[in-house]
PDB file of N, CA and C in Angstrom:
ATOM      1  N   UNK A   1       0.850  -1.167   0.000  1.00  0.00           N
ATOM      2  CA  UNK A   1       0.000   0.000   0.000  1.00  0.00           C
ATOM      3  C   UNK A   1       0.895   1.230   0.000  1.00  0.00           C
ATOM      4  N   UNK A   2       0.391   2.132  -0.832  1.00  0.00           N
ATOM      5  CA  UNK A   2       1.364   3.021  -1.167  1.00  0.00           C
ATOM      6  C   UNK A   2       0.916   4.416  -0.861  1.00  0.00           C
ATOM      7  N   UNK A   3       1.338   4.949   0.278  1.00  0.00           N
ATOM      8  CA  UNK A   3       1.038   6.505   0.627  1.00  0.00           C
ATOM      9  C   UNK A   3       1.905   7.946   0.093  1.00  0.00           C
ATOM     10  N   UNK A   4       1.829   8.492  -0.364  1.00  0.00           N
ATOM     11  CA  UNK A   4       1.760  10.211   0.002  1.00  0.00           C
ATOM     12  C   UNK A   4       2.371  10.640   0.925  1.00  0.00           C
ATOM     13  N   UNK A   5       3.313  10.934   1.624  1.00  0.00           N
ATOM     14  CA  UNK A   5       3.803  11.848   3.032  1.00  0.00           C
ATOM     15  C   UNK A   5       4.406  12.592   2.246  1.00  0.00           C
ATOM     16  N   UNK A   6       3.766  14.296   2.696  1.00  0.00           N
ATOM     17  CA  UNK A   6       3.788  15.464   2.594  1.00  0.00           C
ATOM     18  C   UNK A   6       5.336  15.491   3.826  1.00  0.00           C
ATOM     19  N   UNK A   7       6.397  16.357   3.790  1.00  0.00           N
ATOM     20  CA  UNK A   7       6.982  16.838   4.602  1.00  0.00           C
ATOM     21  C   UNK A   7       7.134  18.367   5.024  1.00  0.00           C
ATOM     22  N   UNK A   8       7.373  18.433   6.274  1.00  0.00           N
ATOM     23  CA  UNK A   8       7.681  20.096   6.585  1.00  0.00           C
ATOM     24  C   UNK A   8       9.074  20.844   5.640  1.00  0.00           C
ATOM     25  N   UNK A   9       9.617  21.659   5.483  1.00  0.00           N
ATOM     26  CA  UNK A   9      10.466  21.998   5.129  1.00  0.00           C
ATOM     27  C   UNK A   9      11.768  21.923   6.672  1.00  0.00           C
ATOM     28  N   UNK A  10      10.792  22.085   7.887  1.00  0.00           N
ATOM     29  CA  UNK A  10      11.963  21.851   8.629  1.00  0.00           C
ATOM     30  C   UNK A  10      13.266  20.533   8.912  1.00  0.00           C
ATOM     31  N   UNK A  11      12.159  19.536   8.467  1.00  0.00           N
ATOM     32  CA  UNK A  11      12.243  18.124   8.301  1.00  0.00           C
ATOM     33  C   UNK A  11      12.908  17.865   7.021  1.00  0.00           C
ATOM     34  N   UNK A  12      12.950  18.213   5.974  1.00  0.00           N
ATOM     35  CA  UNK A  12      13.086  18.102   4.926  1.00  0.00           C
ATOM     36  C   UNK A  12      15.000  17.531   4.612  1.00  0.00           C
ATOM     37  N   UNK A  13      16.000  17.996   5.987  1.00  0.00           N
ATOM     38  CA  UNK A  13      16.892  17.654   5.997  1.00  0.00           C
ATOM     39  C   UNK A  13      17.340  16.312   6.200  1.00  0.00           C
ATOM     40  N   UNK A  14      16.196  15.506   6.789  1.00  0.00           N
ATOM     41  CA  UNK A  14      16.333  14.352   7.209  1.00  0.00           C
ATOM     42  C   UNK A  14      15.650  13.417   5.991  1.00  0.00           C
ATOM     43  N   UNK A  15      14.761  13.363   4.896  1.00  0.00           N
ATOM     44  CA  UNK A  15      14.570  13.073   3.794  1.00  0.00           C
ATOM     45  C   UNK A  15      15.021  13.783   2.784  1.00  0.00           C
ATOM     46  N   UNK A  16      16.390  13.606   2.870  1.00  0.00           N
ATOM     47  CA  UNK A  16      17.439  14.141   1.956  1.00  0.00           C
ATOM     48  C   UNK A  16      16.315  15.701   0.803  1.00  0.00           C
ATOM     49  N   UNK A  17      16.054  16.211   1.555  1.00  0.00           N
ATOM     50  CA  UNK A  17      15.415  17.549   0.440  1.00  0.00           C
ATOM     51  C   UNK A  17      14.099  17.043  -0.176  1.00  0.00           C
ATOM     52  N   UNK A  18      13.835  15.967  -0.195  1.00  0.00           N
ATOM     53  CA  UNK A  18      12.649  15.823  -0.307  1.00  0.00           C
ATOM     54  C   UNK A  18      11.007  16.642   0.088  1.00  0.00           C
ATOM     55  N   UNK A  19      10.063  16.918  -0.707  1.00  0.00           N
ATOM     56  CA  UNK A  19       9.251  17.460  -0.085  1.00  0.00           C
ATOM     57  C   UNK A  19       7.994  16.488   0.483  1.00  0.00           C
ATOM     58  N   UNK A  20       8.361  15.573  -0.362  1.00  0.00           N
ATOM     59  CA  UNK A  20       7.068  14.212  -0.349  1.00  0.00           C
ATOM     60  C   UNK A  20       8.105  13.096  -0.553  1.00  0.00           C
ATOM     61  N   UNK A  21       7.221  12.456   0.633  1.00  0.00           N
ATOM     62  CA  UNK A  21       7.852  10.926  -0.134  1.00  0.00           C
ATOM     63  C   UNK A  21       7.197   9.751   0.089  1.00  0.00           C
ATOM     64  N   UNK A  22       7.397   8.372  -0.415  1.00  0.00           N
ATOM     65  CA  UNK A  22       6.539   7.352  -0.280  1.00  0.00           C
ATOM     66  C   UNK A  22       6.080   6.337   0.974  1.00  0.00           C
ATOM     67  N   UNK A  23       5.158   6.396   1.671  1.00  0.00           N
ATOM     68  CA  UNK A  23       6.089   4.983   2.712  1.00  0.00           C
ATOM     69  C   UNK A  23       4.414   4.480   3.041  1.00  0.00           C
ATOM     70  N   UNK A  24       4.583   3.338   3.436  1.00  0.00           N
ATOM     71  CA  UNK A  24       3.690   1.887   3.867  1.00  0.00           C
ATOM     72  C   UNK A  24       3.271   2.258   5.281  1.00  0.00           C
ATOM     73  N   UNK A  25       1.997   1.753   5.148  1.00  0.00           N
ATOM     74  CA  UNK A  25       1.694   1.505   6.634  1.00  0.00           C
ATOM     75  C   UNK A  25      -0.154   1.524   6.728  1.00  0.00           C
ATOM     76  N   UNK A  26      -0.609   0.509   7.493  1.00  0.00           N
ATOM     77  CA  UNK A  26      -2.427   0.424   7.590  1.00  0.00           C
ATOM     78  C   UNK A  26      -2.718   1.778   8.737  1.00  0.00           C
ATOM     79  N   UNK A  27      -1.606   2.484   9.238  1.00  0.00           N
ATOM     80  CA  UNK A  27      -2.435   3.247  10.296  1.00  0.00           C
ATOM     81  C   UNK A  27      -1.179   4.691  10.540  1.00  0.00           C
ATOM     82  N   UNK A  28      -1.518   5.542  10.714  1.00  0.00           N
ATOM     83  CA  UNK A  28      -0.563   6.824  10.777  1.00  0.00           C
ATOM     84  C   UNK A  28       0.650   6.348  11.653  1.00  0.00           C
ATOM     85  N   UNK A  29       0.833   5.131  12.989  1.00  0.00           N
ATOM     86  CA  UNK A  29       1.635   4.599  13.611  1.00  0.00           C
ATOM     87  C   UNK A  29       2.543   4.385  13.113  1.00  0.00           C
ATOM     88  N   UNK A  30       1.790   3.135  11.976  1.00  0.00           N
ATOM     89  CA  UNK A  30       2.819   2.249  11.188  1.00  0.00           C
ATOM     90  C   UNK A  30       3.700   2.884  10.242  1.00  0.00           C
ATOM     91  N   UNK A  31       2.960   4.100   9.730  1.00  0.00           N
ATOM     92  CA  UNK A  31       3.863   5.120   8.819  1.00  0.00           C
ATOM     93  C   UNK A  31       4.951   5.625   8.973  1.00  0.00           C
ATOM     94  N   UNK A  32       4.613   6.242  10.644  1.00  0.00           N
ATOM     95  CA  UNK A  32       5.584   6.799  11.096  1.00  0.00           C
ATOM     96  C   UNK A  32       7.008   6.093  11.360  1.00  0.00           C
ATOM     97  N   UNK A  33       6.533   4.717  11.230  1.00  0.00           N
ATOM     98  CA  UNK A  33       7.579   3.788  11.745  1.00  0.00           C
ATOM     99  C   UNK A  33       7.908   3.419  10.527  1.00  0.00           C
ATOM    100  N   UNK A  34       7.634   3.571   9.519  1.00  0.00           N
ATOM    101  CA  UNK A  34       8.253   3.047   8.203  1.00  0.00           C
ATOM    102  C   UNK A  34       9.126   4.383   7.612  1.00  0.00           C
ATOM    103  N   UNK A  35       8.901   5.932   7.826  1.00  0.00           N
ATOM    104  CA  UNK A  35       9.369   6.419   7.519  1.00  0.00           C
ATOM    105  C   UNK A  35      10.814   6.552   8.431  1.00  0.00           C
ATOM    106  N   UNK A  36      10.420   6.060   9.634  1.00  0.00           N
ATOM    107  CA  UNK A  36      12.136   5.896  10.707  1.00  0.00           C
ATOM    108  C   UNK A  36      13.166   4.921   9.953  1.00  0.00           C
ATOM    109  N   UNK A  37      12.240   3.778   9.495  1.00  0.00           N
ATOM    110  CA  UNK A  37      13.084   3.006   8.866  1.00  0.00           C
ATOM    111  C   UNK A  37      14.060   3.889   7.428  1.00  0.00           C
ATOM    112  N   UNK A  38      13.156   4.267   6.918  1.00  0.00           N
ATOM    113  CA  UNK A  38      13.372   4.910   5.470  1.00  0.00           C
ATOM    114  C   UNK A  38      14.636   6.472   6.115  1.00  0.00           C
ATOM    115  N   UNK A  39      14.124   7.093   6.645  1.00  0.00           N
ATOM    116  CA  UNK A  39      14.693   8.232   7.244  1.00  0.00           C
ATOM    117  C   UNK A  39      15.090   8.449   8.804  1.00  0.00           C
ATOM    118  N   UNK A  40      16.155   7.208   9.231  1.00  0.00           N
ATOM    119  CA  UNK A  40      16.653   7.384  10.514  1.00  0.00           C
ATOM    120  C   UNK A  40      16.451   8.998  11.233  1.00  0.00           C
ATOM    121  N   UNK A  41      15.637   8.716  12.497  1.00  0.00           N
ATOM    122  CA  UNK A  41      15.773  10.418  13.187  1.00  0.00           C
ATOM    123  C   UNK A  41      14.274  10.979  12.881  1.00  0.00           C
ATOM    124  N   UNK A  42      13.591  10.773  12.089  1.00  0.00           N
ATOM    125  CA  UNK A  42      12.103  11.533  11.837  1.00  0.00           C
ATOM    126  C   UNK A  42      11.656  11.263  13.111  1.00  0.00           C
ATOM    127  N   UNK A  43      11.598   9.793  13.506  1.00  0.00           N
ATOM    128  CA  UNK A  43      10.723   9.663  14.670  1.00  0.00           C
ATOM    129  C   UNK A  43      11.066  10.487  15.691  1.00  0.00           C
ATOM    130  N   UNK A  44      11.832  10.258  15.955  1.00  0.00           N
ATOM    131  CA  UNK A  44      11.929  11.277  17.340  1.00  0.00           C
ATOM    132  C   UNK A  44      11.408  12.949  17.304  1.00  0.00           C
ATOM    133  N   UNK A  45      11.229  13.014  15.872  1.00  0.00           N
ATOM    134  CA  UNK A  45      10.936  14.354  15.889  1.00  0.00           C
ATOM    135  C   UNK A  45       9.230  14.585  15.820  1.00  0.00           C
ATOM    136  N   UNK A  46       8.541  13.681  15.439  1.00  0.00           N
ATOM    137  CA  UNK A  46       7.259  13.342  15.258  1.00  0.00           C
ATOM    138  C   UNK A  46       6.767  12.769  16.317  1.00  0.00           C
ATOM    139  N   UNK A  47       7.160  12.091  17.163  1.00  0.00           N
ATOM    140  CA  UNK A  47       6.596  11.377  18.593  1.00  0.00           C
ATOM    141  C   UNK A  47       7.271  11.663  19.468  1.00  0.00           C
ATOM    142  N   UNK A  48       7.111  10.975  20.698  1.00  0.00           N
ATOM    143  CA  UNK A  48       7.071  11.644  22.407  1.00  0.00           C
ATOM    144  C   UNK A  48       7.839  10.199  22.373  1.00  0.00           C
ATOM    145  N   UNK A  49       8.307  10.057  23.432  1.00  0.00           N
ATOM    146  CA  UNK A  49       9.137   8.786  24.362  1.00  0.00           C
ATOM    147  C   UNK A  49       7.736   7.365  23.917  1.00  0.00           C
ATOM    148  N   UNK A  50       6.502   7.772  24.603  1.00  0.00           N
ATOM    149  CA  UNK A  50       5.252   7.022  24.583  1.00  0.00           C
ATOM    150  C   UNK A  50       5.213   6.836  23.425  1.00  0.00           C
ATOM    151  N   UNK A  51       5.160   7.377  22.382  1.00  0.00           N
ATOM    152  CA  UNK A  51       4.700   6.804  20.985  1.00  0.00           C
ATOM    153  C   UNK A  51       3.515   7.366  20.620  1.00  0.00           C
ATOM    154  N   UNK A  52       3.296   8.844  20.991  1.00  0.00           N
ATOM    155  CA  UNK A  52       2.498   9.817  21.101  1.00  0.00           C
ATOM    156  C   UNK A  52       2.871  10.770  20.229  1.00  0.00           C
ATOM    157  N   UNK A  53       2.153  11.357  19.375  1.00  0.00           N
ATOM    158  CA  UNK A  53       2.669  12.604  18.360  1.00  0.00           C
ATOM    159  C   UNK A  53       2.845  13.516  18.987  1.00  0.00           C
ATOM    160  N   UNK A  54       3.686  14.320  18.873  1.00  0.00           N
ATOM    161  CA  UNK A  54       4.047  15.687  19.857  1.00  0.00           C
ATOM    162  C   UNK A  54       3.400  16.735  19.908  1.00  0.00           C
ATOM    163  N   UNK A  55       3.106  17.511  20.363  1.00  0.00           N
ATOM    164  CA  UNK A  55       1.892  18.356  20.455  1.00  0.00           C
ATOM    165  C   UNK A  55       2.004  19.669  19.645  1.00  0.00           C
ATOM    166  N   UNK A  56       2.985  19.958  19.493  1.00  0.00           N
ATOM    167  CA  UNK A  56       3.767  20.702  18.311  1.00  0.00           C
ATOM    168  C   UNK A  56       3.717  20.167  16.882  1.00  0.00           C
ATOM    169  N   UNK A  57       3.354  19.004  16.393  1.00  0.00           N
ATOM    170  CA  UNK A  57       3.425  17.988  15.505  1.00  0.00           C
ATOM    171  C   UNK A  57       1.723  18.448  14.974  1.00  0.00           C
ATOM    172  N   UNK A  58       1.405  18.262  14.209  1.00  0.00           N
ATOM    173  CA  UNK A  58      -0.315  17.938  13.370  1.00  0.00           C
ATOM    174  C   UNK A  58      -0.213  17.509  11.980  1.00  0.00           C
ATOM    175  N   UNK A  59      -0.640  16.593  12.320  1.00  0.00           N
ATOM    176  CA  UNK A  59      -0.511  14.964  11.105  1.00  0.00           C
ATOM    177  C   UNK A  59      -1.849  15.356  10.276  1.00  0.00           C
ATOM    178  N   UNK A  60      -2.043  15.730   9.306  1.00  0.00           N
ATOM    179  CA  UNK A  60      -3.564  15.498   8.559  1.00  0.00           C
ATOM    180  C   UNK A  60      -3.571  14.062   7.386  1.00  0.00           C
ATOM    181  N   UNK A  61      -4.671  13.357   7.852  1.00  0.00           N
ATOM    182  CA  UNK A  61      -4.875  12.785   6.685  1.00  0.00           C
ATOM    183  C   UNK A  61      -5.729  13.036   5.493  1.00  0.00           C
ATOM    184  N   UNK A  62      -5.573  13.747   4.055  1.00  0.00           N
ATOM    185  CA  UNK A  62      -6.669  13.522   3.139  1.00  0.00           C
ATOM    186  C   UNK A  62      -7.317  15.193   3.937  1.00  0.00           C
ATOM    187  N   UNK A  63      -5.936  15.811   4.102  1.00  0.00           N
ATOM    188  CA  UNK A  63      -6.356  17.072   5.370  1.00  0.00           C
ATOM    189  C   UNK A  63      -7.378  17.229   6.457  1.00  0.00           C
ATOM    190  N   UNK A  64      -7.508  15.899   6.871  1.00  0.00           N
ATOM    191  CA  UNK A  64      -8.289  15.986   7.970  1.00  0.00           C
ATOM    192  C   UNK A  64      -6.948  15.532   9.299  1.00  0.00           C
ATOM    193  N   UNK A  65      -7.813  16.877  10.072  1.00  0.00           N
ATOM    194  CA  UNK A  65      -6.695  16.172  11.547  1.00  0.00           C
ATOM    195  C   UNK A  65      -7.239  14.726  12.105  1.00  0.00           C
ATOM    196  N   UNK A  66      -5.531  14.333  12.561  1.00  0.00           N
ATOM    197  CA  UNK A  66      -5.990  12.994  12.610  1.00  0.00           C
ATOM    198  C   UNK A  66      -6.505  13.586  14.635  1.00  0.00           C
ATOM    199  N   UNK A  67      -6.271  14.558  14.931  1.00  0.00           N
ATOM    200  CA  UNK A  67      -6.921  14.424  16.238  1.00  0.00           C
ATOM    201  C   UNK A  67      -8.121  14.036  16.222  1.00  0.00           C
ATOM    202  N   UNK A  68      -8.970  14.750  15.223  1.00  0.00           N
ATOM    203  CA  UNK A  68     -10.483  14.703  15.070  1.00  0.00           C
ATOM    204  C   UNK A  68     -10.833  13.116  14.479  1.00  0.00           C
ATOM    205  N   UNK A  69      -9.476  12.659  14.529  1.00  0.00           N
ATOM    206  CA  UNK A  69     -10.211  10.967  13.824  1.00  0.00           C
ATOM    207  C   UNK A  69      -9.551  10.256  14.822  1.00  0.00           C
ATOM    208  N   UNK A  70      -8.445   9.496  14.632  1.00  0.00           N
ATOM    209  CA  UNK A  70      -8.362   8.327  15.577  1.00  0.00           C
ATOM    210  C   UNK A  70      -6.673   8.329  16.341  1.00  0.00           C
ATOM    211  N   UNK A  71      -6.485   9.663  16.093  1.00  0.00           N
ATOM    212  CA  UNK A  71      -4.927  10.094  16.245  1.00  0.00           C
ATOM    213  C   UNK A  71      -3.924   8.621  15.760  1.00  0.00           C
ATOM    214  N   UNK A  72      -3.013   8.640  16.431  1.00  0.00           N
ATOM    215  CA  UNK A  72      -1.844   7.721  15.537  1.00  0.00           C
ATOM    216  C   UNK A  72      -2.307   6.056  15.452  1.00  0.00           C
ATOM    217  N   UNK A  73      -3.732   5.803  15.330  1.00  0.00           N
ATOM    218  CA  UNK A  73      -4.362   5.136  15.296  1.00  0.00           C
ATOM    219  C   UNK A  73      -5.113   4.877  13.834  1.00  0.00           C
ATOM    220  N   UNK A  74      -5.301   6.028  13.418  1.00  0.00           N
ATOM    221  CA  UNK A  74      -5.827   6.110  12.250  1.00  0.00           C
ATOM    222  C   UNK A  74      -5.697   5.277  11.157  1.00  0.00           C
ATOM    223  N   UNK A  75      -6.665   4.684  10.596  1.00  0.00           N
ATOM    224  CA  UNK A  75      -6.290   3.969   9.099  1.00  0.00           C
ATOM    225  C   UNK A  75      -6.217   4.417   7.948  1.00  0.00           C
ATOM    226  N   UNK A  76      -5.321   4.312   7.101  1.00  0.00           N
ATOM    227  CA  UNK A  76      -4.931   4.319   6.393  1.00  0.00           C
ATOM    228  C   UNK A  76      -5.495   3.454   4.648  1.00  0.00           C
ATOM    229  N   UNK A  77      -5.408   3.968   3.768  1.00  0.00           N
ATOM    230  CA  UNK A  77      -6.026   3.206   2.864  1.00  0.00           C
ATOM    231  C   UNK A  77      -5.131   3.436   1.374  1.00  0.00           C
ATOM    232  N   UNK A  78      -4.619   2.518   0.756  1.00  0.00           N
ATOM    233  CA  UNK A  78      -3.874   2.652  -0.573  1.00  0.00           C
ATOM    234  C   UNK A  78      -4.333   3.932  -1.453  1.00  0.00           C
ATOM    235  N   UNK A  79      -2.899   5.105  -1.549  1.00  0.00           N
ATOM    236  CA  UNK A  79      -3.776   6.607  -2.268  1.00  0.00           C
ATOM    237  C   UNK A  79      -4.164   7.525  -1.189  1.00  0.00           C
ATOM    238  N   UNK A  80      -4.078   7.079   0.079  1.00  0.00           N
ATOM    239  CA  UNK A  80      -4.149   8.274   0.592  1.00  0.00           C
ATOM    240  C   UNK A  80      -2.688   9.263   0.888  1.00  0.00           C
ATOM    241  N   UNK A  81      -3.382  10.561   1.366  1.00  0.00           N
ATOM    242  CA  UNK A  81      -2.095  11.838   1.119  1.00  0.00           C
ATOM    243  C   UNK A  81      -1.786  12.389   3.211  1.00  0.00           C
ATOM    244  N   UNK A  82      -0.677  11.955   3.248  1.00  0.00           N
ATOM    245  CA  UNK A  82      -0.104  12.113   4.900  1.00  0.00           C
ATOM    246  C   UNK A  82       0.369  13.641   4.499  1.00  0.00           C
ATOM    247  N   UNK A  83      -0.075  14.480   5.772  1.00  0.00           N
ATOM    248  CA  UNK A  83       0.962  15.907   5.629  1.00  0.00           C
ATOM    249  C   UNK A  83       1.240  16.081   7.139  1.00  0.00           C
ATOM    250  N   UNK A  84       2.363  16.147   7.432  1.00  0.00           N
ATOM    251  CA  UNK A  84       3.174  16.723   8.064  1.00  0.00           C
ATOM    252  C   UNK A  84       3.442  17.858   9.026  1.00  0.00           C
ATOM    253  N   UNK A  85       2.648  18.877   9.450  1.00  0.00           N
ATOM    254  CA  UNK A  85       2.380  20.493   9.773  1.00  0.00           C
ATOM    255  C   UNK A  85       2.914  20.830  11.064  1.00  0.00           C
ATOM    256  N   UNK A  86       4.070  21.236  11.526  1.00  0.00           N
ATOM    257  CA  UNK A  86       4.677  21.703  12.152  1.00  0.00           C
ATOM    258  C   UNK A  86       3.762  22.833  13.314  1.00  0.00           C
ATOM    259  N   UNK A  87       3.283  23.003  14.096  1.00  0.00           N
ATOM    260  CA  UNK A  87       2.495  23.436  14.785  1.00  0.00           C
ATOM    261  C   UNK A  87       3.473  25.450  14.936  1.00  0.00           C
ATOM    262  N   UNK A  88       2.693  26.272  14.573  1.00  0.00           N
ATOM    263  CA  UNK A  88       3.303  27.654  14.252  1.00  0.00           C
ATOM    264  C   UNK A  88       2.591  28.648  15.050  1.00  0.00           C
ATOM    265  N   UNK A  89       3.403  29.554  16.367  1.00  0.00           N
ATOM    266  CA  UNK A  89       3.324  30.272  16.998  1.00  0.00           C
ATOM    267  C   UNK A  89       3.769  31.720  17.027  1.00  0.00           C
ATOM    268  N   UNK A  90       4.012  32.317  17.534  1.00  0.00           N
ATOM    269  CA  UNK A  90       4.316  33.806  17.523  1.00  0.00           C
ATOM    270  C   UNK A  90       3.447  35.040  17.552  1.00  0.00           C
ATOM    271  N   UNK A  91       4.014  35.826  17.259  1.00  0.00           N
ATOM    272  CA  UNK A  91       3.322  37.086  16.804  1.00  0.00           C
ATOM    273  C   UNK A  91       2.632  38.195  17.754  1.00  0.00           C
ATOM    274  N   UNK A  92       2.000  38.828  18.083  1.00  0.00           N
ATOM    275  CA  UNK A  92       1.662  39.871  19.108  1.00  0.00           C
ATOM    276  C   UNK A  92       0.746  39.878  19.615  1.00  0.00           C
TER     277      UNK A  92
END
């Protein structure tokens, strides 16, 4: 099964410049763990010690947050599009 992962540009150093790239998995978990395989170091930047997405982190699938669905639980289906979104603060 073949997914879509959208990357941040901050991230982008760790999938060699890549902006998208391909990776496997039935549930946003398994993704994440296929892209560690593929790109040593993502994980840690995407999950907590627990195996929890970081709260700074927002995963959309098919641009829906996966909070509002089943967080890193979520399924996954051949063709769907993972993005990446760096959680963005500042300003006055």
């Amino acid at each position: 099964m073949a997914l879509t992962v959208r990357i941040p540009t901050p991230l982008r150093t760790i999938t060699k410049g890549n902006a998208e790239v391909q990776a496997k998995g039935d549930t946003v978990a398994a993704v994440v763990e296929d892209l560690e395989r593929q790109f040593p170091g993502l994980r840690e930047r995407l999950v907590d010690e627990a195996g929890e997405i970081r709260r700074f982190i927002n995963i959309y699938v098919n641009e829906e947050d996966i909070r509002f669905l089943d967080n890193n639980k979520t399924a996954l289906k051949d063709g769907d599009q993972v993005s990446i979104v760096p959680a963005i603060a500042g300003g006055r």
